[in-house]
Protein backbone atom coordinates (compact mmCIF):
# COMPACT_ATOMS: atom_id res chain seq x y z
CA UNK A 1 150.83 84.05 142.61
CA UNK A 2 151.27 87.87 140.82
CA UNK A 3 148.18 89.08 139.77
CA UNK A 4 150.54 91.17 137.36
CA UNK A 5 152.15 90.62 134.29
CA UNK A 6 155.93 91.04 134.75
CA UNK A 7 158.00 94.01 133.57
CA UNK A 8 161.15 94.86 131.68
CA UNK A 9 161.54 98.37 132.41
CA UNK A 10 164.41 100.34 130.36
CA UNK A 11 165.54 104.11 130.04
CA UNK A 12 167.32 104.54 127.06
CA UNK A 13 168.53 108.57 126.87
CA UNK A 14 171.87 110.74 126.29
CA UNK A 15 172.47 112.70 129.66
CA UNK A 16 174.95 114.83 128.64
CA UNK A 17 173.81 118.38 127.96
CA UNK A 18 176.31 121.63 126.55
CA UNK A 19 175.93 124.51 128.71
CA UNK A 20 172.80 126.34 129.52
CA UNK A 21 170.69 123.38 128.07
CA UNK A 22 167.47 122.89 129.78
CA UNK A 23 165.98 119.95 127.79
CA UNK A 24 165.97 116.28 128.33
CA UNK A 25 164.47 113.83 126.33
CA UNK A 26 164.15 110.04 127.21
CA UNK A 27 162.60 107.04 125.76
CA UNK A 28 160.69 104.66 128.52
CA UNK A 29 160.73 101.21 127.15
CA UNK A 30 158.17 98.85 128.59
CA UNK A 31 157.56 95.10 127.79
CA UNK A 32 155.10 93.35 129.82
CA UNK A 33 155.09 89.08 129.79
CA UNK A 34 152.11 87.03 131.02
CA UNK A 35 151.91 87.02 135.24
CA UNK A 36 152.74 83.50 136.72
CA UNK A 37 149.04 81.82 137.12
CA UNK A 38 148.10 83.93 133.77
CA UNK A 39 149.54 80.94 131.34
CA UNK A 40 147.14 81.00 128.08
CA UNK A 41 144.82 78.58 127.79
CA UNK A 42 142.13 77.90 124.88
CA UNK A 43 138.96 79.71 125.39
CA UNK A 44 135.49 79.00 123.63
CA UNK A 45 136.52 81.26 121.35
CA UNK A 46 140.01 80.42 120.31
CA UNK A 47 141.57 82.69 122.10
CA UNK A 48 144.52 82.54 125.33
CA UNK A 49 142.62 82.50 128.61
CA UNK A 50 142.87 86.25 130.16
CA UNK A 51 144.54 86.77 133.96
CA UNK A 52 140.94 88.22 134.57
CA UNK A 53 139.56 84.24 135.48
CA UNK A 54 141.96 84.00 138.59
CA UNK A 55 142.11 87.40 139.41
CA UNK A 56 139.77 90.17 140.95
CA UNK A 57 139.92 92.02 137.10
CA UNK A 58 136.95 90.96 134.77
CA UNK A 59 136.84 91.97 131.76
CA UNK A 60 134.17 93.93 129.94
CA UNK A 61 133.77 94.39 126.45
CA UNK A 62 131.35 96.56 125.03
CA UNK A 63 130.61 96.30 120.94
CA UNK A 64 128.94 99.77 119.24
CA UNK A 65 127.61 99.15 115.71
CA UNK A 66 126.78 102.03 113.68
CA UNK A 67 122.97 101.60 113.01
CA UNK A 68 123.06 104.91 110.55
CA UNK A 69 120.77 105.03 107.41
CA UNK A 70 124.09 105.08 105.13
CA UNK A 71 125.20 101.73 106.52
CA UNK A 72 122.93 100.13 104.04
CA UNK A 73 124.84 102.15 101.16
CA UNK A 74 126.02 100.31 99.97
CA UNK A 75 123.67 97.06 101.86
CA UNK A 76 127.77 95.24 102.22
CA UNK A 77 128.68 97.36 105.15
CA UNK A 78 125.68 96.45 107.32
CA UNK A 79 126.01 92.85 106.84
CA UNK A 80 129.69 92.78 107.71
CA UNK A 81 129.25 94.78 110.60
CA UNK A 82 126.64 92.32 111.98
CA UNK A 83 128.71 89.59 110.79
CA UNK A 84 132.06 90.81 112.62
CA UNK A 85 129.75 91.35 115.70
CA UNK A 86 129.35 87.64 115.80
CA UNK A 87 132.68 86.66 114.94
CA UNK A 88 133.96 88.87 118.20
CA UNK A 89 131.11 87.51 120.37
CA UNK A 90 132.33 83.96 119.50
CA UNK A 91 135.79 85.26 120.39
CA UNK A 92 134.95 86.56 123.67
CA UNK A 93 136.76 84.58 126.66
CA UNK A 94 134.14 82.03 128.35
CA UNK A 95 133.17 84.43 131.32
CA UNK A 96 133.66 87.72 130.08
CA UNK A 97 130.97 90.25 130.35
CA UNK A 98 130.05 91.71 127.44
CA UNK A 99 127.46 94.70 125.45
CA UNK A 100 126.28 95.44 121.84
CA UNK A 101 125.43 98.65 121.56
CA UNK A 102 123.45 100.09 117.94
CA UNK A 103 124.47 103.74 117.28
CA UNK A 104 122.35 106.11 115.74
CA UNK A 105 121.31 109.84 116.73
CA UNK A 106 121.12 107.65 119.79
CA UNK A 107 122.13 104.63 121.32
CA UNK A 108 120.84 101.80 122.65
CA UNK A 109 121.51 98.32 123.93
CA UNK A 110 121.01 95.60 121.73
CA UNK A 111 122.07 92.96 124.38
CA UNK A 112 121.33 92.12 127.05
CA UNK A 113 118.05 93.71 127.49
CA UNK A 114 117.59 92.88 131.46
CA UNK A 115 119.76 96.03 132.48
CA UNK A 116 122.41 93.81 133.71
CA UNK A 117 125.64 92.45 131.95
CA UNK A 118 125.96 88.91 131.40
CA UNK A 119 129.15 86.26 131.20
CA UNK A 120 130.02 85.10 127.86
CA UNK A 121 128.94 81.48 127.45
CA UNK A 122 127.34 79.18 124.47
CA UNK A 123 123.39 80.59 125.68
CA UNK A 124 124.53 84.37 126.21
CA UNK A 125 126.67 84.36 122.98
CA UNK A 126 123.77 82.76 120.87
CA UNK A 127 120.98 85.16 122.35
CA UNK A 128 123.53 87.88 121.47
CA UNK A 129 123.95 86.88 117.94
CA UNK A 130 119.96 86.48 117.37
CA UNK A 131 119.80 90.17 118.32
CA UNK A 132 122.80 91.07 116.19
CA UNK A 133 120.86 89.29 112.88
CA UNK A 134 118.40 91.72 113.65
CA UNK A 135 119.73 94.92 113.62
CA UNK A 136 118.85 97.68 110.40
CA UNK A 137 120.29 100.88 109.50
CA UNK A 138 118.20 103.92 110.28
CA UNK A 139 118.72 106.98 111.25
CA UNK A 140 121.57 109.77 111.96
CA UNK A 141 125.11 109.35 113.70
CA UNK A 142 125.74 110.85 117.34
CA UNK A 143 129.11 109.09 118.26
CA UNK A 144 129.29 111.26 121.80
CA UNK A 145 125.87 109.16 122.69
CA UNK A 146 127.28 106.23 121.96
CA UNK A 147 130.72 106.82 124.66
CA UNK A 148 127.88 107.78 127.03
CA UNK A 149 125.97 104.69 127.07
CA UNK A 150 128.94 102.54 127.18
CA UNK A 151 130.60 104.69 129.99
CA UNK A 152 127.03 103.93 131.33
CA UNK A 153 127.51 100.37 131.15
CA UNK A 154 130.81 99.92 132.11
CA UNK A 155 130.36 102.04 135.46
CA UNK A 156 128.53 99.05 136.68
CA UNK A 157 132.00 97.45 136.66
CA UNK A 158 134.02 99.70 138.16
CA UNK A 159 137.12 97.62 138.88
CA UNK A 160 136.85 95.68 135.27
CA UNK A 161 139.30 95.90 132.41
CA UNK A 162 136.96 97.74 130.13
CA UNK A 163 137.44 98.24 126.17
CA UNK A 164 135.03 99.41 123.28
CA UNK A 165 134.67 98.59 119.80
CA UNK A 166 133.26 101.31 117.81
CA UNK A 167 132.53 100.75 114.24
CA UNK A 168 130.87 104.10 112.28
CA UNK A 169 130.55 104.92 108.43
CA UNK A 170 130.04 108.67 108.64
CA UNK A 171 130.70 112.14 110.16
CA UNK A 172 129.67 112.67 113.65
CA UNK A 173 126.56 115.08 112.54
CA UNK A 174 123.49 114.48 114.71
CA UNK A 175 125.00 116.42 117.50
CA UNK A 176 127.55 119.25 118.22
CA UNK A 177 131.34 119.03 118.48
CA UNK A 178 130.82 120.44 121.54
CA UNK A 179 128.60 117.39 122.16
CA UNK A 180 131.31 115.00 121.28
CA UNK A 181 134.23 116.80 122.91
CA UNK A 182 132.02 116.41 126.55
CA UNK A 183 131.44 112.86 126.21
CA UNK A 184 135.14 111.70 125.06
CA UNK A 185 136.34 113.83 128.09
CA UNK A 186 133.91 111.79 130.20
CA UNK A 187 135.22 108.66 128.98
CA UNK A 188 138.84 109.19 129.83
CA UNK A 189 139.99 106.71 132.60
CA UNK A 190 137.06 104.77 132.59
CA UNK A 191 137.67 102.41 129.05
CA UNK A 192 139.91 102.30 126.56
CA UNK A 193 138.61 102.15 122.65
CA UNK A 194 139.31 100.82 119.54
CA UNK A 195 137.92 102.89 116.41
CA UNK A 196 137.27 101.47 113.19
CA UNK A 197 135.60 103.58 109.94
CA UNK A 198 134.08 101.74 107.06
CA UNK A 199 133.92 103.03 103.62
CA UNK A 200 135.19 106.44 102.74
CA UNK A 201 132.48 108.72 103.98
CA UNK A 202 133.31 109.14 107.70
CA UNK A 203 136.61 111.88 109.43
CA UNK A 204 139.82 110.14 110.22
CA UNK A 205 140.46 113.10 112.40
CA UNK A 206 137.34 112.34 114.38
CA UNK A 207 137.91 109.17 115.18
CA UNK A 208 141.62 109.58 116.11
CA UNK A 209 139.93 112.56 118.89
CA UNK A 210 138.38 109.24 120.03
CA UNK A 211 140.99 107.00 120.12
CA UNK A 212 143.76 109.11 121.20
CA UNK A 213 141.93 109.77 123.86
CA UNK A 214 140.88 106.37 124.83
CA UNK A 215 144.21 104.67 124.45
CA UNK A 216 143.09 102.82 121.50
CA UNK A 217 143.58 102.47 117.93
CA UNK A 218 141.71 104.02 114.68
CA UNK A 219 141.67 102.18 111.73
CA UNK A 220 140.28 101.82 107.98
CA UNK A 221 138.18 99.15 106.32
CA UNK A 222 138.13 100.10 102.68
CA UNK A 223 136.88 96.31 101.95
CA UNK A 224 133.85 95.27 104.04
CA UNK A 225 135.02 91.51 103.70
CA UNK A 226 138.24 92.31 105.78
CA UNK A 227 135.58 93.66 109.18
CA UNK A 228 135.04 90.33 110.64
CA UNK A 229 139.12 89.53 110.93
CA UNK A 230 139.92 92.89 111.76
CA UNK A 231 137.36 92.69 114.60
CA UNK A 232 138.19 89.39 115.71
CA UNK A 233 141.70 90.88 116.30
CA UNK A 234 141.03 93.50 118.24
CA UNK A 235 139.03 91.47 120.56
CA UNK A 236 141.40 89.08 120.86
CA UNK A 237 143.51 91.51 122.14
CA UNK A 238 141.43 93.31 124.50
CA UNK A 239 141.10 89.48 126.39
CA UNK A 240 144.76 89.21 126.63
CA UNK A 241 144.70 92.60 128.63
CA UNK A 242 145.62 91.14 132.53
CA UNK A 243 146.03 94.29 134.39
CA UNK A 244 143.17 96.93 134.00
CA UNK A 245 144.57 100.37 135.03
CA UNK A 246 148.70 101.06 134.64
CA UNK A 247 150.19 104.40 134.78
CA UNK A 248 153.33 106.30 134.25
CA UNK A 249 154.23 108.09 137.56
CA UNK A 250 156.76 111.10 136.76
CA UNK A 251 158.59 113.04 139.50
CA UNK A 252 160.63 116.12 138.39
CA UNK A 253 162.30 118.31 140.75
CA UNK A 254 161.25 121.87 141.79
CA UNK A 255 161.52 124.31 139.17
CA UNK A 256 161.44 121.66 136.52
CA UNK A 257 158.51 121.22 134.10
CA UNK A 258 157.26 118.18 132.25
CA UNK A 259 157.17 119.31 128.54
CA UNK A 260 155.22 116.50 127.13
CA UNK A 261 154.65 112.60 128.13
CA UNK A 262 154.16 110.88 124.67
CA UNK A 263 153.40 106.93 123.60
CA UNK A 264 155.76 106.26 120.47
CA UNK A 265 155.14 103.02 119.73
CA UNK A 266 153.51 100.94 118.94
CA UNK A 267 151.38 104.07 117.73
CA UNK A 268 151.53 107.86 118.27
CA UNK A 269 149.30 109.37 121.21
CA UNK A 270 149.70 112.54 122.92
CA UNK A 271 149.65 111.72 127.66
CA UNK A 272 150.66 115.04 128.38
CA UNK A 273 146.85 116.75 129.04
CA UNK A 274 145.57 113.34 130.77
CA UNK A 275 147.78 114.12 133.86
CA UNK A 276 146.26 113.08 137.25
CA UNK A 277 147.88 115.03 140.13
CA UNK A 278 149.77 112.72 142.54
CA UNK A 279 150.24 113.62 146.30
CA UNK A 280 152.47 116.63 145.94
CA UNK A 281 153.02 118.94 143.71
CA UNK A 282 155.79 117.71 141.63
CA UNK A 283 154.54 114.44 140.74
CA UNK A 284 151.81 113.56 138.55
CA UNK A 285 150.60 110.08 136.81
CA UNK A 286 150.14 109.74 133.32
CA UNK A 287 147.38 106.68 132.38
CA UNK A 288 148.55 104.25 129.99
CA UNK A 289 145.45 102.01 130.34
CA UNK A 290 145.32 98.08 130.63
CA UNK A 291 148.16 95.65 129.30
CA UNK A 292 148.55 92.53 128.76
CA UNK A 293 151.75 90.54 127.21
CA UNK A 294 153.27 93.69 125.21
CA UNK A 295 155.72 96.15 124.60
CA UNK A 296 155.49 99.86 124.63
CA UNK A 297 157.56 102.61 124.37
CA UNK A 298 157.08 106.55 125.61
CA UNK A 299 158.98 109.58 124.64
CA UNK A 300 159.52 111.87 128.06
CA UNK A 301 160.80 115.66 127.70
CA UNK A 302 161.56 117.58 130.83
CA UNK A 303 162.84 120.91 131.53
CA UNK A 304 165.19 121.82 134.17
CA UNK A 305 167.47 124.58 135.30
CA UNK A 306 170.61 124.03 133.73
CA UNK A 307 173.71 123.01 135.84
CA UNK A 308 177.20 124.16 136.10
CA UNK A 309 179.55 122.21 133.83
CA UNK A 310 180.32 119.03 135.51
CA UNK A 311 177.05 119.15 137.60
CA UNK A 312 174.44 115.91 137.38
CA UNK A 313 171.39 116.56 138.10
CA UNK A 314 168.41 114.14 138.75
CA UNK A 315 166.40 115.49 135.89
CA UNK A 316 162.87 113.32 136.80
CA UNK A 317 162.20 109.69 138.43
CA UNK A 318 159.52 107.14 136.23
CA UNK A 319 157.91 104.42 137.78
CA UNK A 320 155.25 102.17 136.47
CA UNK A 321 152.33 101.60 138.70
CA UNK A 322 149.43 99.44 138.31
CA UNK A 323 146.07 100.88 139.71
CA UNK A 324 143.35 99.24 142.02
CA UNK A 325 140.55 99.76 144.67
CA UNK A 326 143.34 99.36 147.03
CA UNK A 327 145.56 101.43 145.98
CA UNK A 328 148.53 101.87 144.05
CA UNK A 329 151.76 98.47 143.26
CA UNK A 330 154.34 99.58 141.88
CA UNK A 331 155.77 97.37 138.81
CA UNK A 332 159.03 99.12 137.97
CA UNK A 333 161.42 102.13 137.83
CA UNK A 334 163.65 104.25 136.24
CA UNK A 335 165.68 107.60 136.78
CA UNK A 336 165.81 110.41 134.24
CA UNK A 337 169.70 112.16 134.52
CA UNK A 338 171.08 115.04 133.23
CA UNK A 339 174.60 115.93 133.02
CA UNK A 340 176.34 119.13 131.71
CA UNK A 341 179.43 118.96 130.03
CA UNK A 342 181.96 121.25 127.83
CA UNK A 343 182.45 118.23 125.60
CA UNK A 344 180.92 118.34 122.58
CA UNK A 345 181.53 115.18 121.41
CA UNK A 346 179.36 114.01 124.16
CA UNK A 347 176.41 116.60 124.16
CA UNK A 348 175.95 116.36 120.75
CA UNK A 349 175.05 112.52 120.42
CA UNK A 350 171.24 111.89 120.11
CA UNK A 351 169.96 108.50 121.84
CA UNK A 352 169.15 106.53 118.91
CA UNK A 353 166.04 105.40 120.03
CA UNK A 354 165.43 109.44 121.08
CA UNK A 355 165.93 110.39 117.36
CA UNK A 356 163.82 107.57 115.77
CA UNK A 357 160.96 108.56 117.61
CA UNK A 358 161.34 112.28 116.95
CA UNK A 359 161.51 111.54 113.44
CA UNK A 360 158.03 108.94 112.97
CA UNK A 361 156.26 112.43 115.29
CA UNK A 362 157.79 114.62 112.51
CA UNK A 363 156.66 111.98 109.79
CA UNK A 364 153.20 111.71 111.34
CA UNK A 365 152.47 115.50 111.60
CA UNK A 366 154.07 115.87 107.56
CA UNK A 367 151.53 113.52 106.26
CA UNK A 368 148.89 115.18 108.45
CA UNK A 369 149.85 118.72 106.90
CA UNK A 370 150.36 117.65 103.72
CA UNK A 371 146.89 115.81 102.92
CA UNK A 372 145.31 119.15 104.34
CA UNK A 373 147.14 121.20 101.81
CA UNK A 374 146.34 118.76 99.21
CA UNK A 375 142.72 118.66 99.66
CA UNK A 376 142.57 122.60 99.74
CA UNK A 377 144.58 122.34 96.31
CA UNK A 378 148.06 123.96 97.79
CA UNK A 379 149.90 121.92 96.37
CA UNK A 380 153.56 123.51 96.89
CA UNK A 381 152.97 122.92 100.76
CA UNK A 382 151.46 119.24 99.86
CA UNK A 383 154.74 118.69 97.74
CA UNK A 384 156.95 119.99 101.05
CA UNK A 385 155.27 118.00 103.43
CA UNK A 386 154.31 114.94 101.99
CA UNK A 387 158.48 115.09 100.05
CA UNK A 388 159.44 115.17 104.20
CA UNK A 389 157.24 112.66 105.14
CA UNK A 390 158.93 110.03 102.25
CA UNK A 391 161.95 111.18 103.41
CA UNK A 392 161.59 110.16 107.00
CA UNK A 393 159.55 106.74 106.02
CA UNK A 394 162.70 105.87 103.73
CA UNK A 395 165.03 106.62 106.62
CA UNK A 396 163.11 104.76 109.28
CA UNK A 397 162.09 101.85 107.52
CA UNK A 398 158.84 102.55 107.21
CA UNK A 399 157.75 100.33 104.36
CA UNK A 400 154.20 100.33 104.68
CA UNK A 401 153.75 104.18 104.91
CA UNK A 402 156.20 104.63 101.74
CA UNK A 403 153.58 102.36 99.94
CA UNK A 404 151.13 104.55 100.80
CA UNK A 405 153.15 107.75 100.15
CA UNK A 406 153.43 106.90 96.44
CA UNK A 407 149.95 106.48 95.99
CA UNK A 408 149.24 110.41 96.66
CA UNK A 409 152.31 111.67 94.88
CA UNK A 410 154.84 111.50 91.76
CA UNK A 411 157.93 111.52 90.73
CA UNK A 412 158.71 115.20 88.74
CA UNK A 413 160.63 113.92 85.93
CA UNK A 414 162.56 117.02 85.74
CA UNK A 415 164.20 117.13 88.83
CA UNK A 416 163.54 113.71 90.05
CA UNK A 417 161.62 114.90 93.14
CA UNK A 418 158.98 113.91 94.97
CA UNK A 419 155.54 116.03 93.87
CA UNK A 420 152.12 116.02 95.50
CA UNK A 421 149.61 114.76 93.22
CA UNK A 422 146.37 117.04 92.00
CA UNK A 423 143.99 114.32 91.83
CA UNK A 424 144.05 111.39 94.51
CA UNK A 425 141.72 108.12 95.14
CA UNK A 426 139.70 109.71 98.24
CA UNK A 427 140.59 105.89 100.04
CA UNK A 428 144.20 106.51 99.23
CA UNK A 429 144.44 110.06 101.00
CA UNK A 430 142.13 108.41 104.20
CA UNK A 431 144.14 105.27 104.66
CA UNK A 432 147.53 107.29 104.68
CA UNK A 433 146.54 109.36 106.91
CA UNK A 434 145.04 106.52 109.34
CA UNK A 435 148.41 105.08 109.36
CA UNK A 436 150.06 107.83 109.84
CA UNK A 437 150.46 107.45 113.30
CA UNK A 438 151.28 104.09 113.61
CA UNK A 439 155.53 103.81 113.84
CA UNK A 440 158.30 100.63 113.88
CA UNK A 441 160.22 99.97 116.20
CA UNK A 442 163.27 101.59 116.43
CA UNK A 443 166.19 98.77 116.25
CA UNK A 444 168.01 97.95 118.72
CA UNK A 445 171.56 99.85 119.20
């Protein structure tokens, strides 16, 4: 019986390169199924039965509720965070272990009390909830506290698949950036985390430090009423996770370089500073945290000398390894070519799936560039970047973020071109940019 899901592994790239080319770019696609003995089955709460109840993985979910004075301005956002607390208790898998954490200028946990984690199960969920009902806002916002006390928590389960929630309404002011920079770089490796900001007074860039760096998601709840589903979701999928630590090993040759390791899809994040040294010099592993039944997808760039004309080179070797206290298993493989060629007919194709990816990076970072300009009132840039950014959305299929686009500009009705707006709902500009990092799928050749 695996006690791994199992793995499609696929290299999709162009390997011919014109002469005196040193790049190579590659897209790593990954889907993962459910492990034979991990079939779903209905939980307490609703949800398909995790790997983790046959297997040596437990998972451990830890909840952080912003406890801030301005969560009860307005009084809606404290009551749906307590309320979505609930609803992902109740959806916890019967024998998970599981936290709530309240967040202020400090943090501390709500349940259990006892100093030691307890299984999800009708008593432990209802004593949880009890506590939840009590919670009040009061007090300042120190978001670096709150990944220390769950990185606190979850180091008494080492071996578990570990995942935060972290809900917040404001800026993280009650300690330094400094502060906040030393306890996300403490965190990394040891959970993954989901982000979510309510109302329109908290830093989308803040929280996608946080979740970039954690593997997870960031996301916005403009409607208070929409908390409790969106949490439910995410907890649903952290309980479908089967395998708790998974990592992209890379091997390049001497004298190559890895440019940059990057997840594409099914959002944007940046592996290339989280490298772990492997056991020689030219090989490295690259976390990709815990996974369940999914797909993912990871743009690769590596430099190498270039080759005679003719030449193939092996330009880097992927595998997929899945990480435990006894070591490493490794779950698939792939090989990374390059070959140089006077044909330009060859070198010049781009992968599609190589080009769609560039293009949703290119779209993320216009958005990003262009809200800046727009809030500092440069609107010429905002106009340029936010114009490439509809651009690439049109081109990629990326309804949603058009949508979204046309809420923060106009159409000039002299030349028919896109033009940032002066004025824009503050929700509008936040959302956008939230979203800006999540891409489609790029279709299939």
């Amino acid at each position: 019986m695996s006690q791994y899901p199992d793995f499609a592994f696929e290299i999709n790239q162009n390997e011919y390169l014109a002469a005196g080319v040193r790049e190579v770019h590659a897209v790593v696609t990954l889907t993962a199924t459910a492990a034979v003995g991990g079939a779903p089955g209905p939980a307490a709460g609703g949800v398909p039965a995790s790997i983790a109840r046959g297997s040596n993985n437990d998972n451990v979910e830890v909840i952080i509720i912003d406890c801030s004075g301005s969560m009860d301005y307005p009084r809606t956002k404290m009551m749906a965070a307590k309320e979505a607390t609930k609803v992902a208790i109740d959806t916890l898998t019967d024998g998970a272990f599981f936290a709530v954490v309240a967040g202020t200028e400090g943090a501390r946990v709500v349940y259990p009390t006892g100093g030691q984690l307890l299984r999800a199960d009708y008593q432990s969920r209802a004593a949880a909830k009890e506590a939840v009902g009590r919670l009040h806002a009061n007090g300042g916002t120190a978001m670096g506290r709150w990944l220390a006390q769950a990185g606190r928590i979850f180091d008494t389960h080492p071996h578990a698949i570990k995942h935060a929630i972290l809900l917040t309404d404001g800026k993280d002011e009650s300690e330094t950036p400094a502060d906040l920079a030393r306890a996300i770089q403490a965190s990394i490796g040891n959970f993954t985390a989901d982000c979510r900001g309510i109302g329109e007074d908290w830093e989308p860039k803040e929280l996608r430090k946080i979740a970039e760096a954690l593997l997870g998601t960031v996301g916005i709840v403009r409607d208070p009423a929409r908390l409790a589903e969106d949490f439910r979701e995410m907890t649903v999928n952290s309980m479908g996770k089967e395998v708790a630590d998974v990592a992209l090993r890379l091997w390049a040759p001497k004298g190559a370089a890895i440019r940059y390791v990057k997840q594409v899809s099914p959002n944007l994040a940046d592996l290339t500073g989280m490298r772990v040294p492997g056991d020689n010099p030219l090989t490295g592993d690259y976390p990709t945290g815990a996974w369940g039944a999914e797909n993912r997808e990871y743009h690769i760039c590596v430099e190498v000398e270039p080759g005679n004309i003719g030449q193939e080179k092996l330009a880097g070797r992927v595998q997929l390894v899945a990480k435990d206290a006894g070591g490493a298993t490794m779950l698939g493989e792939g090989k990374i070519r390059a070959v140089w060629t006077e044909d330009t007919d060859l070198s010049t194709r781009i992968n599609g799936r190589v080009a769609h990816y560039t293009g949703q990076a290119e779209m993320a970072a216009a958005i990003q560039e262009g809200l800046d300009a727009q809030a500092a009132g440069d609107l010429d840039t905002a106009t340029a970047r936010l114009g490439r950014a509809m651009d690439l959305a049109v081109e990629s299929g990326h309804e949603d973020t058009v949508k979204m686009l046309r809420k923060v500009t106009e159409v000039d009705p002299a030349t028919s071109k896109v033009r940032a707006k002066a004025k824009v709902d503050k929700g509008d500009a936040m959302e956008l940019d939230v979203v800006s990092t999540k891409t489609v799928r790029a279709k299939r050749n």
